[in-house]
Protein backbone atom coordinates (compact mmCIF):
# COMPACT_ATOMS: atom_id res chain seq x y z
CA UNK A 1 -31.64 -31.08 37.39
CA UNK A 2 -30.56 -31.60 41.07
CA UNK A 3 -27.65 -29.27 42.31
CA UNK A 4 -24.30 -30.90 42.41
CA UNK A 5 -23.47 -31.96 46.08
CA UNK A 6 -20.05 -30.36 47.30
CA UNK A 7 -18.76 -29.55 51.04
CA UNK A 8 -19.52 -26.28 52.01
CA UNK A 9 -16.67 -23.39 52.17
CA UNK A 10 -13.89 -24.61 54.78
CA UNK A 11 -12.10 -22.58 56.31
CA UNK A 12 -7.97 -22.62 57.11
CA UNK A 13 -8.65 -24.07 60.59
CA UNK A 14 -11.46 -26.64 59.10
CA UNK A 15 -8.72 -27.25 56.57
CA UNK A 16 -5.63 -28.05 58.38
CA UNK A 17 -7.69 -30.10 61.23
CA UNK A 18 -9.01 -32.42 58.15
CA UNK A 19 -5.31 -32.66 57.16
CA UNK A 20 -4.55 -33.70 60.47
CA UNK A 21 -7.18 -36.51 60.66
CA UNK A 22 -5.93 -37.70 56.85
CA UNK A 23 -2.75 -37.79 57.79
CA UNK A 24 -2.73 -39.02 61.34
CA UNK A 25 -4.61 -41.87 60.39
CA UNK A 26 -4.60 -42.98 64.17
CA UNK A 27 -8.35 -43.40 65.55
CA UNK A 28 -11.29 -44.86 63.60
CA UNK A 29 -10.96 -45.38 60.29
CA UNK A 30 -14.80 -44.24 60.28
CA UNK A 31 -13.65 -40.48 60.95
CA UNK A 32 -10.67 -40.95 58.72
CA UNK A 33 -12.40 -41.83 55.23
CA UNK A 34 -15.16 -39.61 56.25
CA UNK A 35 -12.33 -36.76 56.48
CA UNK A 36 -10.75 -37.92 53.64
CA UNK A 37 -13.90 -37.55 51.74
CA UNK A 38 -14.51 -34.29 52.83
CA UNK A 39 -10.87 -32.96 52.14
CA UNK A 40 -11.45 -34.00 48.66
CA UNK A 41 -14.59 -32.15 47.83
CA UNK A 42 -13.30 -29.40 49.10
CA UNK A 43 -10.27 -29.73 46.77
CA UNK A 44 -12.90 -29.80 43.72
CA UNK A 45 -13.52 -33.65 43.40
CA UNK A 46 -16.75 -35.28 42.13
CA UNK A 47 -18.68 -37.45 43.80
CA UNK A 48 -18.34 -39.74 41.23
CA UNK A 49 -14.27 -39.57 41.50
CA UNK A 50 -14.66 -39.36 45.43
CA UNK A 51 -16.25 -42.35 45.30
CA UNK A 52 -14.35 -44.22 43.14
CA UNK A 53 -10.96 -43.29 45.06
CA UNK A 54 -11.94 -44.17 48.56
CA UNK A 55 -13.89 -47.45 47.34
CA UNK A 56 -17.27 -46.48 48.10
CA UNK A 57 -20.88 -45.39 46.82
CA UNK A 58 -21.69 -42.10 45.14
CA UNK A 59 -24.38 -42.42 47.63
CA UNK A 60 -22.56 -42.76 50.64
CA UNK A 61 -20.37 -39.96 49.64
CA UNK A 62 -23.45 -37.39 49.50
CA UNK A 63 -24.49 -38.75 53.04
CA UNK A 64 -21.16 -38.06 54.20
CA UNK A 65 -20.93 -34.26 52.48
CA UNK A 66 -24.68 -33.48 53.27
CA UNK A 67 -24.17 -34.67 57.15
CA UNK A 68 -20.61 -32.68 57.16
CA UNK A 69 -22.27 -29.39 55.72
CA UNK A 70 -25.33 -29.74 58.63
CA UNK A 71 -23.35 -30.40 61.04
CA UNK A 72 -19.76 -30.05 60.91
CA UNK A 73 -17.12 -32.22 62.70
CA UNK A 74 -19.72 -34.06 64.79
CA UNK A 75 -20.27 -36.05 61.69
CA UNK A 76 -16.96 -37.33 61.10
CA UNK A 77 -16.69 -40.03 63.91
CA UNK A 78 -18.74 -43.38 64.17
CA UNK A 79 -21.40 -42.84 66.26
CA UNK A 80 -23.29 -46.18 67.86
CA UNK A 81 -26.49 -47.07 69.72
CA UNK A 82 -28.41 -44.17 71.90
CA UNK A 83 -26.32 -41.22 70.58
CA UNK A 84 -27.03 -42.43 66.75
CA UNK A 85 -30.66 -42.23 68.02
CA UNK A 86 -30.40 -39.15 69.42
CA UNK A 87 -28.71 -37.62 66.31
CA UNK A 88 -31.25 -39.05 63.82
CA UNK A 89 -34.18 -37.82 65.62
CA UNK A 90 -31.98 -34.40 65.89
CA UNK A 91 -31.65 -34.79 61.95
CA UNK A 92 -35.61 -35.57 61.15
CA UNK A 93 -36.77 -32.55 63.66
CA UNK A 94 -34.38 -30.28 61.35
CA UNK A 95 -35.28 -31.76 58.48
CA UNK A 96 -38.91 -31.90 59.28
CA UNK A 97 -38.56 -27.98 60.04
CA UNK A 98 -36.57 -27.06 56.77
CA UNK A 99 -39.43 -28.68 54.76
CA UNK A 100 -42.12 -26.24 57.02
CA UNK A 101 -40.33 -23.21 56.04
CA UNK A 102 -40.06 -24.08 52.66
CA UNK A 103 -43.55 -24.46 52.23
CA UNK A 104 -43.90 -21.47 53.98
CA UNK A 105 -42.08 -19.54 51.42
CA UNK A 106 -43.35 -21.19 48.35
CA UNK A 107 -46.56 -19.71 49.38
CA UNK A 108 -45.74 -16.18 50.48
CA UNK A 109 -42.53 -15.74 47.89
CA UNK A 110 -40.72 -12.85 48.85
């Protein structure tokens, strides 16, 4: 069975700047439901409950977590034409070299 997805470990800082986004609400609402999903695995939540709470997949919630735990607030706001390029090919090259090491290691285990 898969590993449960969750946020990684915030710190106070990551913390209080999510709160700020939540609670602002000014900006896109993009970065704030993106924040607001964050904030709430990192308070324990499901994805299941996430998901149900802010209205939106279970699957969209995991993109959201996974993308926050890679790359931190640079996944919160909307992003739109070249620079979504640019950070999808940026997310395949990692990806791409995760899977490489990986293999690596599966066949020289440690």
């Amino acid at each position: 069975m898969a590993e449960r997805v969750r946020v990684r470990e915030i710190d106070d800082d990551e913390g209080r700047r999510l709160l700020r986004i939540v609670r602002r609400g000014t900006g896109s609402v993009v970065t704030w439901r993106r924040a607001q999903v964050v904030l709430l695995s990192a308070q324990g939540m499901p994805v299941g409950k996430i998901a149900e709470v802010t209205f939106t997949s279970a699957d969209r919630v995991r993109d959201v977590l996974h993308n926050f735990n890679a790359d931190g607030f640079g996944a919160l706001p909307e992003v739109h034409g070249r620079a979504a390029q640019d950070v999808h090919a940026a997310r395949a090259a990692r990806d791409q070299e995760d899977r490489q090491v990986q293999a690596c290691a599966s066949r020289w285990p440690a």
